[in-house]
Every structure is written in C-alpha cells, then in structure tokens.
C-alpha atoms as a PDB file:
ATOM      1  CA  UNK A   1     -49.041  13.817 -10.563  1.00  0.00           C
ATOM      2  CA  UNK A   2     -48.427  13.983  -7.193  1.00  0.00           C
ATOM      3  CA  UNK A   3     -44.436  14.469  -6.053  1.00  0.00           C
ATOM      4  CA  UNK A   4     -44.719  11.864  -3.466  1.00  0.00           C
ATOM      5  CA  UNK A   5     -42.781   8.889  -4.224  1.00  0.00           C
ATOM      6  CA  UNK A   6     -44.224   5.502  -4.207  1.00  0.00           C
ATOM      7  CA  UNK A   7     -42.565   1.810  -3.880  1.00  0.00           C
ATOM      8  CA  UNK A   8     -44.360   0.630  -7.207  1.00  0.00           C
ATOM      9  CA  UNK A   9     -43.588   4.151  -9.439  1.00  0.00           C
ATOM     10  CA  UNK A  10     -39.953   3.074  -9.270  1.00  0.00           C
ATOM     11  CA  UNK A  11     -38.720   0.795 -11.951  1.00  0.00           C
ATOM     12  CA  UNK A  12     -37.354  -2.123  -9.622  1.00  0.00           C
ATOM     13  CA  UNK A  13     -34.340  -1.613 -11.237  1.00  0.00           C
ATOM     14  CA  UNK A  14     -34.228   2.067 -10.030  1.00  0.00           C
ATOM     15  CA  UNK A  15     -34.949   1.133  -5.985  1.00  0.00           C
ATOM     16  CA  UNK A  16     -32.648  -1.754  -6.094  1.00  0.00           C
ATOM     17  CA  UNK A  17     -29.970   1.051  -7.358  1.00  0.00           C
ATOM     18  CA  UNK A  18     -31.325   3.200  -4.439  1.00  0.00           C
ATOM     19  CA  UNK A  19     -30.938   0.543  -2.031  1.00  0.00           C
ATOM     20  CA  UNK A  20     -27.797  -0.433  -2.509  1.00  0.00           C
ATOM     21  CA  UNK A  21     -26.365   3.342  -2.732  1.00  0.00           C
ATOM     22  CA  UNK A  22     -28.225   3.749   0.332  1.00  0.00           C
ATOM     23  CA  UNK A  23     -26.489   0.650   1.897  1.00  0.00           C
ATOM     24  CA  UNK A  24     -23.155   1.728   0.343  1.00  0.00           C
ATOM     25  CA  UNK A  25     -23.620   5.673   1.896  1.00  0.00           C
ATOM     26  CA  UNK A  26     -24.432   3.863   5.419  1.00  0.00           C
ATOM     27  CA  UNK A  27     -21.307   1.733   5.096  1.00  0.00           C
ATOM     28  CA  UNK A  28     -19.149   5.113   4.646  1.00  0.00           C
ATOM     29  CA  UNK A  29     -20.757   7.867   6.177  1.00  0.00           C
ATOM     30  CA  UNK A  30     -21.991   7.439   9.450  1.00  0.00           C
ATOM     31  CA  UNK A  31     -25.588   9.471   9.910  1.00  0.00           C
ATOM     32  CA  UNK A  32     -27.025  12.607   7.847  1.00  0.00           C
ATOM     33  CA  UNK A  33     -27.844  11.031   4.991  1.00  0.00           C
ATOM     34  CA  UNK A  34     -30.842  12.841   3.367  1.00  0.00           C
ATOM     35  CA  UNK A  35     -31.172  15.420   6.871  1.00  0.00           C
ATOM     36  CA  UNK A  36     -31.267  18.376   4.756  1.00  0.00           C
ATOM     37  CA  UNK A  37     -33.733  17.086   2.304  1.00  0.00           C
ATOM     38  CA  UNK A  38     -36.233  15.245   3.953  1.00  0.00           C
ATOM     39  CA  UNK A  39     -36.226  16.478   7.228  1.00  0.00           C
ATOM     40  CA  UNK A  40     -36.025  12.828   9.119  1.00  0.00           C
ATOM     41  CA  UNK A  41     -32.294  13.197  10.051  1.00  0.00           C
ATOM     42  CA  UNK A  42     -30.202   9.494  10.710  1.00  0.00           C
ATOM     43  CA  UNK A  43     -28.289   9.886  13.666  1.00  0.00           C
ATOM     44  CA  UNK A  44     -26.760   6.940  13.188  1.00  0.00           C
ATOM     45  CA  UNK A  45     -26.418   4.228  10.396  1.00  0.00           C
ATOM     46  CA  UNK A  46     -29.372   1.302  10.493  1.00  0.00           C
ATOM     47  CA  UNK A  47     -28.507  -2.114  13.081  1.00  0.00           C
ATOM     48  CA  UNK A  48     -29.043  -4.307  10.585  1.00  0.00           C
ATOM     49  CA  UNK A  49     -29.345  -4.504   6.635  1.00  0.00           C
ATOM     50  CA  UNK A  50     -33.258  -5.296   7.552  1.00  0.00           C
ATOM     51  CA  UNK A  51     -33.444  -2.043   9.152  1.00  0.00           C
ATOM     52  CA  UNK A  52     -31.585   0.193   6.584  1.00  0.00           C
ATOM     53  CA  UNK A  53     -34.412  -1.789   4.053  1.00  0.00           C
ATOM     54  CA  UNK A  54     -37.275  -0.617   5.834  1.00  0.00           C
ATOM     55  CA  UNK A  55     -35.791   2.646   6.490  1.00  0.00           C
ATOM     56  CA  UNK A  56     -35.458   2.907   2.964  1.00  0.00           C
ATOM     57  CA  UNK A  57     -39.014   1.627   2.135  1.00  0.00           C
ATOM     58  CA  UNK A  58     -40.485   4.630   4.511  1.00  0.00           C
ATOM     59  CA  UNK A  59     -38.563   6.924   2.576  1.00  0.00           C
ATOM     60  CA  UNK A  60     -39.504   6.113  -0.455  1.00  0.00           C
ATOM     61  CA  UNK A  61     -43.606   5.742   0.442  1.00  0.00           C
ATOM     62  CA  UNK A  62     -43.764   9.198   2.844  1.00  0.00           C
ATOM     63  CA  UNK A  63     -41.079  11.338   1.497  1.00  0.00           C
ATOM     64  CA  UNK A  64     -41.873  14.943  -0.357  1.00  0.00           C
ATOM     65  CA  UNK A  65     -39.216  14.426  -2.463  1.00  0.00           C
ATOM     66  CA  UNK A  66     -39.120  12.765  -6.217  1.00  0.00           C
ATOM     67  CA  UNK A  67     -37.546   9.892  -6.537  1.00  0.00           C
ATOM     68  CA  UNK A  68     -34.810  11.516  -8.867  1.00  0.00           C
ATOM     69  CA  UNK A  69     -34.351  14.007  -6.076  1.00  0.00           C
ATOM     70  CA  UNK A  70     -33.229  11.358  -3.823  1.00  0.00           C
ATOM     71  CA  UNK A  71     -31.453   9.333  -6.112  1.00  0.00           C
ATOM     72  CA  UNK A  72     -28.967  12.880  -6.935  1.00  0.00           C
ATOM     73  CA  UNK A  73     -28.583  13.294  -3.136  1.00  0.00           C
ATOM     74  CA  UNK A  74     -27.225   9.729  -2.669  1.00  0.00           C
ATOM     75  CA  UNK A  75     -25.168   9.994  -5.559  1.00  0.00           C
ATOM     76  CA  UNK A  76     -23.525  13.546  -4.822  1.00  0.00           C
ATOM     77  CA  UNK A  77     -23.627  12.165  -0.911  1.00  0.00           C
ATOM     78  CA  UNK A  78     -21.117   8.934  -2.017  1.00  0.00           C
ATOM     79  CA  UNK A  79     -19.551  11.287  -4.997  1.00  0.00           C
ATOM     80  CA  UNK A  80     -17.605  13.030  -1.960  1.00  0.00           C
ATOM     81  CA  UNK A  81     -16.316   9.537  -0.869  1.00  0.00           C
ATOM     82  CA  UNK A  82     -14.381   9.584  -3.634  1.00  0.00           C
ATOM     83  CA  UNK A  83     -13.110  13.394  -3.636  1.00  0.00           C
ATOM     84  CA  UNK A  84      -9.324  12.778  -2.321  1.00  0.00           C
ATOM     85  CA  UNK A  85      -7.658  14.904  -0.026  1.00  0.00           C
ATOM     86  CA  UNK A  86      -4.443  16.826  -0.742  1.00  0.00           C
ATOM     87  CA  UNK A  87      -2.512  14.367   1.558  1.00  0.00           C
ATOM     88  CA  UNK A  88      -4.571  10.964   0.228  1.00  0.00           C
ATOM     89  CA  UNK A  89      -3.112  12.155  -3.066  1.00  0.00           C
ATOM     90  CA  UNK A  90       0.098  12.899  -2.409  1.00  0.00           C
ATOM     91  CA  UNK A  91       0.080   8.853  -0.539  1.00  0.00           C
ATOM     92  CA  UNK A  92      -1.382   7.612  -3.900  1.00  0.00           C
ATOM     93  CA  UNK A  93       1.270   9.383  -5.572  1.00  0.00           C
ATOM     94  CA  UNK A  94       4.209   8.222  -3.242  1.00  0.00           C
ATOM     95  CA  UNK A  95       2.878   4.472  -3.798  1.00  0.00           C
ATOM     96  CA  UNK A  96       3.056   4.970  -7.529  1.00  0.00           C
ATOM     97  CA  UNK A  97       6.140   6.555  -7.584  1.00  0.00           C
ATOM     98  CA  UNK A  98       7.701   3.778  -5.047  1.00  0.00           C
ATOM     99  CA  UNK A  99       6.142   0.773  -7.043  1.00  0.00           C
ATOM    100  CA  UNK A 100       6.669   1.952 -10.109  1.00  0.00           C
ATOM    101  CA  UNK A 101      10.558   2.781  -9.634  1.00  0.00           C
ATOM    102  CA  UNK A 102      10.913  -0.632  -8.336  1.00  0.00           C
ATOM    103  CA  UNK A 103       9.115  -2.106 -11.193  1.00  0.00           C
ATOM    104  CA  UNK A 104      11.458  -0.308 -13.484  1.00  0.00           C
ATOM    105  CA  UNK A 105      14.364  -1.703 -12.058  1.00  0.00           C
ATOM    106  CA  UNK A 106      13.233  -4.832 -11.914  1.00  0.00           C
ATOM    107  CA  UNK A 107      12.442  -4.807 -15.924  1.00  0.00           C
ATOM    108  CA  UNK A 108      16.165  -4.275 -16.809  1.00  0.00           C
ATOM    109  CA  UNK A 109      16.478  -1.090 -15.620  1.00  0.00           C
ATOM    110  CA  UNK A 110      18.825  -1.214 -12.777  1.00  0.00           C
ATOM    111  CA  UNK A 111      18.901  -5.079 -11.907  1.00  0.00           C
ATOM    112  CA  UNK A 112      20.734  -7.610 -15.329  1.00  0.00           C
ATOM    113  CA  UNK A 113      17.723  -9.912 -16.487  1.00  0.00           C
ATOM    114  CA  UNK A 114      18.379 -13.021 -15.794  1.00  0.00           C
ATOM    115  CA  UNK A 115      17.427 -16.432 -17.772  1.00  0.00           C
ATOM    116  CA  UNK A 116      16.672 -18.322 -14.510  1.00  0.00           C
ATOM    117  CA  UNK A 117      13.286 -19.545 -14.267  1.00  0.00           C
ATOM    118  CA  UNK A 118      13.407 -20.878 -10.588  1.00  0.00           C
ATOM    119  CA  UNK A 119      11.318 -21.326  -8.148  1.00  0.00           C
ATOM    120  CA  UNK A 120      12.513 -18.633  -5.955  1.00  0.00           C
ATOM    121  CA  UNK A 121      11.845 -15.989  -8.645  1.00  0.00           C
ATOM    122  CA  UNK A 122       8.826 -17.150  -9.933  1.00  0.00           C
ATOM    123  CA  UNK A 123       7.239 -17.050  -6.216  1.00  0.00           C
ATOM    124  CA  UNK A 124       8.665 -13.595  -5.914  1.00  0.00           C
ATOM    125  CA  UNK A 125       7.435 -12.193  -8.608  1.00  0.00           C
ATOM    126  CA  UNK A 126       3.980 -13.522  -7.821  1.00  0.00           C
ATOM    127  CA  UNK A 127       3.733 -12.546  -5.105  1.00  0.00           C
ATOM    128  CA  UNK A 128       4.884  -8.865  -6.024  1.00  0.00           C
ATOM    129  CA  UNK A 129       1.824  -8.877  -8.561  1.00  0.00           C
ATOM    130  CA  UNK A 130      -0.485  -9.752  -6.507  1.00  0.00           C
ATOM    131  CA  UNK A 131       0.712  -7.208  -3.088  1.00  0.00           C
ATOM    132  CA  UNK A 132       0.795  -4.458  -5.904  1.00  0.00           C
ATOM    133  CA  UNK A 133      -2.356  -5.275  -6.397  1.00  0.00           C
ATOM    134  CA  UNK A 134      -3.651  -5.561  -3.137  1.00  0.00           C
ATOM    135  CA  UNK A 135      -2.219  -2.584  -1.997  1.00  0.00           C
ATOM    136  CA  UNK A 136      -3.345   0.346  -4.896  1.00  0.00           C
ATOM    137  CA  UNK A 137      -6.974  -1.002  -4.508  1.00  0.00           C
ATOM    138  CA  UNK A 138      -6.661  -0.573  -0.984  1.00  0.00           C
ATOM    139  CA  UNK A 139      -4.943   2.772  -0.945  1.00  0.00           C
ATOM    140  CA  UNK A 140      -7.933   3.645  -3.543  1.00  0.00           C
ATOM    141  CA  UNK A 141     -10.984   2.385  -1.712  1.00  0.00           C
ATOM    142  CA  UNK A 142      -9.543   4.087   1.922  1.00  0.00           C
ATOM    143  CA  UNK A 143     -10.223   7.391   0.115  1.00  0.00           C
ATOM    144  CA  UNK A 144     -12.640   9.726   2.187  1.00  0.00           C
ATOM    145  CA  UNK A 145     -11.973  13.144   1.238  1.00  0.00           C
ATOM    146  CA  UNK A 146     -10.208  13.026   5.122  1.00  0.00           C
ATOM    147  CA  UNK A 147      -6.520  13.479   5.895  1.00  0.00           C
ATOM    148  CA  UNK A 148      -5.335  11.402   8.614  1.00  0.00           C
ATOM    149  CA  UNK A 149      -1.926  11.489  10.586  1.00  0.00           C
ATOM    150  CA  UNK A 150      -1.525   7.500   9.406  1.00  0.00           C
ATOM    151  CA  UNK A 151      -1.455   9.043   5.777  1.00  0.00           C
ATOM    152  CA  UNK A 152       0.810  11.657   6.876  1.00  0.00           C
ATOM    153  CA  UNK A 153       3.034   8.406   8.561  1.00  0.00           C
ATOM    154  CA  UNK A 154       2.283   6.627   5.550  1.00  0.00           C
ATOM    155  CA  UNK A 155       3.738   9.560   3.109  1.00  0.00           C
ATOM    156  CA  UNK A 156       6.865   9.963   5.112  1.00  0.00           C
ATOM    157  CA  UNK A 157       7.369   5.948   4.683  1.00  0.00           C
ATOM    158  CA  UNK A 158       6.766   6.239   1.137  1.00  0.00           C
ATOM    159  CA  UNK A 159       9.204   8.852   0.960  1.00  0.00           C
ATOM    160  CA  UNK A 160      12.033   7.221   3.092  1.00  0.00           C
ATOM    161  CA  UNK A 161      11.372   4.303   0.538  1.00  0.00           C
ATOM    162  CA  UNK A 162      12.032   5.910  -2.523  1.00  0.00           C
ATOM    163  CA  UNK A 163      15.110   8.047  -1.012  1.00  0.00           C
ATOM    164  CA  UNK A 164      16.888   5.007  -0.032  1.00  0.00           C
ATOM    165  CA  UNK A 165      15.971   3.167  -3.462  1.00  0.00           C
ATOM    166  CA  UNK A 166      17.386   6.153  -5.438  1.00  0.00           C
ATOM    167  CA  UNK A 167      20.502   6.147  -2.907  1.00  0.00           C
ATOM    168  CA  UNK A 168      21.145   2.939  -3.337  1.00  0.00           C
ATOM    169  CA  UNK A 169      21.073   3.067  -6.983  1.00  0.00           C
ATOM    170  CA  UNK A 170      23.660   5.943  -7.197  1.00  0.00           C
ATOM    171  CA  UNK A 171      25.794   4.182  -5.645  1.00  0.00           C
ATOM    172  CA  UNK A 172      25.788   1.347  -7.860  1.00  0.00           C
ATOM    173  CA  UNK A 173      26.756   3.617 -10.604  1.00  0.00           C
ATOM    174  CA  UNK A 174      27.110   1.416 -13.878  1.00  0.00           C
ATOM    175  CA  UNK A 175      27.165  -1.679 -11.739  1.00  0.00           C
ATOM    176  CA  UNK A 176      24.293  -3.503 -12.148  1.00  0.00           C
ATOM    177  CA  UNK A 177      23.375  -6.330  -9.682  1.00  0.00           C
ATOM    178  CA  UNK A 178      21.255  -9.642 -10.359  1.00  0.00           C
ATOM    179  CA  UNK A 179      17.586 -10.233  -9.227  1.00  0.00           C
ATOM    180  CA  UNK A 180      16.470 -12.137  -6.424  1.00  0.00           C
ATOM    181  CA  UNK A 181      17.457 -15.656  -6.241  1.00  0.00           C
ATOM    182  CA  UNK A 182      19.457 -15.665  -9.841  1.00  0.00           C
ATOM    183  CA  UNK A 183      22.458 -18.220  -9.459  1.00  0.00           C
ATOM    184  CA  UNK A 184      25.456 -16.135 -10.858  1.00  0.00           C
ATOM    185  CA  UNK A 185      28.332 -15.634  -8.751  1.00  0.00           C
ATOM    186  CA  UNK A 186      29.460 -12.393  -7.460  1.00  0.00           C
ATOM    187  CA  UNK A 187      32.167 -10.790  -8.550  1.00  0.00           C
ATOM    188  CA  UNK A 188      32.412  -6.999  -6.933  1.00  0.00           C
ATOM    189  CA  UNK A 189      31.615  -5.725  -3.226  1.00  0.00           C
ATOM    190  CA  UNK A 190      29.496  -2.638  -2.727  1.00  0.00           C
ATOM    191  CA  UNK A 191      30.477  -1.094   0.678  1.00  0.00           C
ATOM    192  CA  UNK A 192      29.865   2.564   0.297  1.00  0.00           C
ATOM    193  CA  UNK A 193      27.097   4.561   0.012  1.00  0.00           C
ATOM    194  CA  UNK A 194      23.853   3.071   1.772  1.00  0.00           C
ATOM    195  CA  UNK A 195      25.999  -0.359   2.168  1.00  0.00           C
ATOM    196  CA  UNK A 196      28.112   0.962   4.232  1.00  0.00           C
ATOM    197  CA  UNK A 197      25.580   0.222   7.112  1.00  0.00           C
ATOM    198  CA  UNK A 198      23.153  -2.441   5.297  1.00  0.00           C
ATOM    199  CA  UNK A 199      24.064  -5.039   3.162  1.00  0.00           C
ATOM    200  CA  UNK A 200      20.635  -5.417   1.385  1.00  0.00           C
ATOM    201  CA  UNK A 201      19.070  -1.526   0.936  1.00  0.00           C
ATOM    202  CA  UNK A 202      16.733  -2.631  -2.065  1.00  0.00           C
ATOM    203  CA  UNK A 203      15.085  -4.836   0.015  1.00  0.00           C
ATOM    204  CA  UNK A 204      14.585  -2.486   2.991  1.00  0.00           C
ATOM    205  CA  UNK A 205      13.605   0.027   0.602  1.00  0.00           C
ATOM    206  CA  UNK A 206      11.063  -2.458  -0.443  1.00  0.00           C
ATOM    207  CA  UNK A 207       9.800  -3.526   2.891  1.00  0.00           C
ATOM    208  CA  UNK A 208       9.311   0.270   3.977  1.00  0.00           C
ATOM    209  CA  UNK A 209       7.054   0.549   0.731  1.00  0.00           C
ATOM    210  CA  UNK A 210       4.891  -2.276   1.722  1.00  0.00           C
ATOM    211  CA  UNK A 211       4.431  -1.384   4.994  1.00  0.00           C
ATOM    212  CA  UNK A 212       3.387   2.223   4.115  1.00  0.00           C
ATOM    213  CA  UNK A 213       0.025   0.458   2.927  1.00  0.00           C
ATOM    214  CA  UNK A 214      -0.572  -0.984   5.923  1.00  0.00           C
ATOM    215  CA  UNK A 215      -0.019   2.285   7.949  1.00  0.00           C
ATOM    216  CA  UNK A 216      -2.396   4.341   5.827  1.00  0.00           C
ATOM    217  CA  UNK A 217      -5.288   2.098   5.370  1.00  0.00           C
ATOM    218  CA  UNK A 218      -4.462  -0.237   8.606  1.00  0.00           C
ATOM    219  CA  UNK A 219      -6.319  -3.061   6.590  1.00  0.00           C
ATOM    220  CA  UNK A 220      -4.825  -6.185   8.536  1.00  0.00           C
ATOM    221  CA  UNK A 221      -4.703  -7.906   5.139  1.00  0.00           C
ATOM    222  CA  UNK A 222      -2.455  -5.448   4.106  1.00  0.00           C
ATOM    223  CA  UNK A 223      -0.140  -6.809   7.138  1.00  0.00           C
ATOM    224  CA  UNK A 224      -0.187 -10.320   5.218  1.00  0.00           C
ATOM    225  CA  UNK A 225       1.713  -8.731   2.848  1.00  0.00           C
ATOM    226  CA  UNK A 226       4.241  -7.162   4.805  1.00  0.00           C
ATOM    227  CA  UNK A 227       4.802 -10.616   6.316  1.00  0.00           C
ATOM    228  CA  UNK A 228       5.026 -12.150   3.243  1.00  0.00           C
ATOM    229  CA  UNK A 229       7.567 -10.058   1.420  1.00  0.00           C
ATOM    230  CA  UNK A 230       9.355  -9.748   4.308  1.00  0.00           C
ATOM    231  CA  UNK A 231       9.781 -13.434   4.738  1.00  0.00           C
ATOM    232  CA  UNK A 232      10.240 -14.196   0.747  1.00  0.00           C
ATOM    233  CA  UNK A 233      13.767 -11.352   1.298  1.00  0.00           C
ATOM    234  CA  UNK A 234      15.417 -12.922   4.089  1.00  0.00           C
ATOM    235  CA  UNK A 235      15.631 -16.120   2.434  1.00  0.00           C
ATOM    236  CA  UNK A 236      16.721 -14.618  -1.115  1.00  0.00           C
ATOM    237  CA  UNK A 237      19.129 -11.917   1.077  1.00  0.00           C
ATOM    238  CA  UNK A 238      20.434 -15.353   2.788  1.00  0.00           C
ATOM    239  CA  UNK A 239      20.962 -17.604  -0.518  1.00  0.00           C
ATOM    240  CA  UNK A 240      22.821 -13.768  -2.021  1.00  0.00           C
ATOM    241  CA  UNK A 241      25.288 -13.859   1.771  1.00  0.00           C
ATOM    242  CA  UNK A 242      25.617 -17.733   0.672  1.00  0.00           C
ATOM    243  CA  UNK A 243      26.611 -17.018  -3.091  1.00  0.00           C
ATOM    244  CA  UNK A 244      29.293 -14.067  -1.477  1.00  0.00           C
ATOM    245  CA  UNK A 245      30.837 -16.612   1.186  1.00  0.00           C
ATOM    246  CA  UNK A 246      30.975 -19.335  -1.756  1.00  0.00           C
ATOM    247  CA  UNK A 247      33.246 -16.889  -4.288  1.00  0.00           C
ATOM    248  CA  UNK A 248      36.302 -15.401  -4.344  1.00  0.00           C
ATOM    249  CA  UNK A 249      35.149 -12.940  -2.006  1.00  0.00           C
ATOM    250  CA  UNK A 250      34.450 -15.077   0.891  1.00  0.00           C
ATOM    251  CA  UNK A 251      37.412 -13.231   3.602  1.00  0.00           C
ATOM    252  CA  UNK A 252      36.315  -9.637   2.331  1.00  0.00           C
ATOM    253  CA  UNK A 253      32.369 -10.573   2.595  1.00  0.00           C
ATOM    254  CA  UNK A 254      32.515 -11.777   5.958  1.00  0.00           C
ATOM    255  CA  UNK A 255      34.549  -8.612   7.775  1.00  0.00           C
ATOM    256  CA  UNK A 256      32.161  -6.450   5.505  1.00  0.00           C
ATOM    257  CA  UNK A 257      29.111  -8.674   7.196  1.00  0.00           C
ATOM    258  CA  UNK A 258      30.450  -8.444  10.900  1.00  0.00           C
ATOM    259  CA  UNK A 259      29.802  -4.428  10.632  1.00  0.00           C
ATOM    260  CA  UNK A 260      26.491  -4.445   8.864  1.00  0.00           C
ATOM    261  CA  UNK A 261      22.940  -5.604   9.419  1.00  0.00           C
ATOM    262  CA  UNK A 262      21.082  -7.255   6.921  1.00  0.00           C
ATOM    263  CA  UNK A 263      18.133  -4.647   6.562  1.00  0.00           C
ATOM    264  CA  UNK A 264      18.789  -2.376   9.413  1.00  0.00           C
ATOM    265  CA  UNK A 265      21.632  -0.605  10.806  1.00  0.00           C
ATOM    266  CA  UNK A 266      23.713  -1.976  13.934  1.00  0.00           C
ATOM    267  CA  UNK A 267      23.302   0.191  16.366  1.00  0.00           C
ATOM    268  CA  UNK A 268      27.025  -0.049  17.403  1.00  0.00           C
ATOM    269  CA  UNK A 269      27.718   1.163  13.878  1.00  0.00           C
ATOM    270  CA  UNK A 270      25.342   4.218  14.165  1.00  0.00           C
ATOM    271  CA  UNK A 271      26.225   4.622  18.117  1.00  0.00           C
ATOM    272  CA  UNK A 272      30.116   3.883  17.631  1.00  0.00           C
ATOM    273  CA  UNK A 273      30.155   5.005  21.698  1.00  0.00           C
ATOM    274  CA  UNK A 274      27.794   1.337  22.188  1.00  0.00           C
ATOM    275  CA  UNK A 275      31.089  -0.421  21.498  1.00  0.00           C
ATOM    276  CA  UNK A 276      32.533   0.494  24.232  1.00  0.00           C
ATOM    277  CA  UNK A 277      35.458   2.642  22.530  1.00  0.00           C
ATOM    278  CA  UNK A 278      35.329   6.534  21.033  1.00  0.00           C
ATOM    279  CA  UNK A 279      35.281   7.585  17.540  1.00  0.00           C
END
C-alpha cells in the first residue's frame, strides 16, 4: 500500500475533520503549518476559505505523508493553542478569584439578602450572568501559549480589583450593607477606610474587574459590557445617594458627599494643595 494519501482513502468524515482543523490552525497560527513535514512551507494563511480547501486537497493527493501523520501534526499544531502561559494563567486566575469573591458576597456573604424582586435587581443580576459569561469564555478562547503586556495590564487590574473589594469589606466589619437597588433605608454611614475618598468602592471594584477583560483580550464586545455595568451602577449608586438624602442621615450624607466622588477619587481630596490651601 502505497503511503501517499489520496482524497477517496479518507473516510469523508476523517477530511472534513482535517479540513476544519486545518481551517481552525489557519485562523490561529499564521504560516508553518505542516513546513517541517511536508516540505511545502505556508508563508502565510490561505485568501480565502476556497483557497485553504484546495490547499488542503493538494495536500492530501501529493503529500508523502499518511493521512494519520497529518492528522497528529494538526492536532499537536492547535494542541499548543491551548497550552497557557504563566501570565494567561495567572489572568484566568485573577478573573476567578475577582468574580468569584464578588459572587460570594453577593450570595449572603457580605451583602443582607434581600426579598425584593424588582426590576432593578433582576436586570442586574442578568446582566452579571451573562458578562460572567461572556468574559471567562473570552479570557479562555484568547489563550495562545503567548504573554502579552495587555495580560500583564490586565493582571494588575484584576489585582487592584480584588484589593479594593477585600478593603472595602474590612472596613465594613460586621456591618453588612443591602444589594443593589433593595428599598430599605439606611441607617449607618461608612466614612473610613476606602470611603473615605469614594462613596461606592464595590462598584469600582466591580467596574475595574470588567474592564480587565476587555484589556486582555481587547474583544470590543467585551467593551459592551463595561458599558453596560457601568451604566446599570450609576443609576443603582444614584437611587442608594437618594435613599441616604431621604433618611435620617440626610445633613451628615451630604457634607460626607461634597468630599467624595462617586467611583473615583476627587482630585482635590488626593491633591489637598488643588484647593488652593495647605495640609
């Protein structure tokens, strides 16, 4: 039996497997597939899904190698696709860490539960599912075996996260706060620890978590998400400043607000010299 490979001594289901690890290799690797093996070296991937066909068709009719031959060297060629990097794990890691806290708080573990069904939560939580989601496949599929410096971006994000999470939750001690968009009225104000310069440090924490996805994969879609989130906690960190100035705590609330930001610091409170006076 000869060793040259032939179109019709392939099971079809075999060469449509080929093909499409062929396509899948062109989509990831760009150029020397097969080069040691078969000595016609790809420069570069195929135009056009025609061309990668017929490409495939020639080797497959003139090659010297068996068919199983080829079919190892694809799969070992995409098998290194999926060998992560020291750094791509340690991102992977970071996001489950991040999302994972968060989801744990979330679940009674640092927020009350709340028997509100509203609308407000109900979108929220939603929409958390599905950016979770979104984001691990992502952070999974962008795995090339390569380290990048927009992991290494993404992995200090990840970590600025999860240090201002666990901050913020030391600071609330015992003191456990309601989720998004519940209706109870306040009856304490946090002002130390990370408050003392943000009134909502969950949230940021939050936001800097979603938007390490973006940075490591820089998937636009990813960006959707960002948006999203981002929009969905201004409006519940709004109806929480509207509970505060409704209560009790209305007068203390509203010096507390005039030296904070909502997410991010005032710069006259991190740059006291900005206000014109000296510290």
């Amino acid at each position: 039996m000869s060793d040259a490979v032939s179109r019709h001594e392939l099971p079809d289901s075999k060469f449509n497997a080929f093909l499409t690890s062929l396509h899948l290799t062109y989509m990831y690797k760009a150029g020397g597939l097969l080069q040691q093996g078969s000595g016609q070296g790809f420069l570069s991937p195929p135009e056009s899904e025609a061309n990668y066909v017929a490409i495939a068709k020639d080797i497959l009719e003139h090659s010297t190698l068996h068919s199983n031959t080829l079919l190892t060297m694809v799969s070992q060629d995409l098998a290194l696709r999926w060998s992560a990097s020291p750094l791509e794990l340690a991102v992977l890691g970071g996001f489950t860490l991040c999302f994972g806290a968060f989801t744990w708080a979330m679940q009674g573990g640092l927020f009350a539960k709340t028997s509100d069904r509203n609308i407000g939560i109900t979108v929220t939580r939603v929409l958390g599912l599905v950016g979770l989601v979104a984001h691990g496949t992502a952070l999974i599929m962008h795995i090339d075996g390569q380290a990048s410096w927009s992991e290494g971006a993404a992995l200090l994000l990840y970590g600025a996260s999860l240090t201002l999470f666990t901050s913020a939750m030391r600071t609330l001690r015992a003191r456990q706060l309601t989720l998004a968009f519940s209706t109870d009225t306040p009856n304490t104000l946090i002002a130390n620890g990370p408050y003392r310069v943000i009134r909502h440090p969950f949230y940021t924490s939050y936001l800097i978590a979603w938007t390490a996805g973006f940075v490591a994969t820089s998937q636009p879609w990813l960006l959707l998400t960002v948006l999203a989130m981002g929009t969905l906690y201004v409006f519940a960190a709004r109806q929480e400043e509207a509970k505060f100035r409704d209560s009790p705590l209305a007068t203390a609330y509203e010096a507390y607000a005039s030296m904070t930001g909502m997410f991010f610091p005032k710069l006259n409170r991190l740059f006291p010299a900005l206000r014109g006076g000296t510290t």
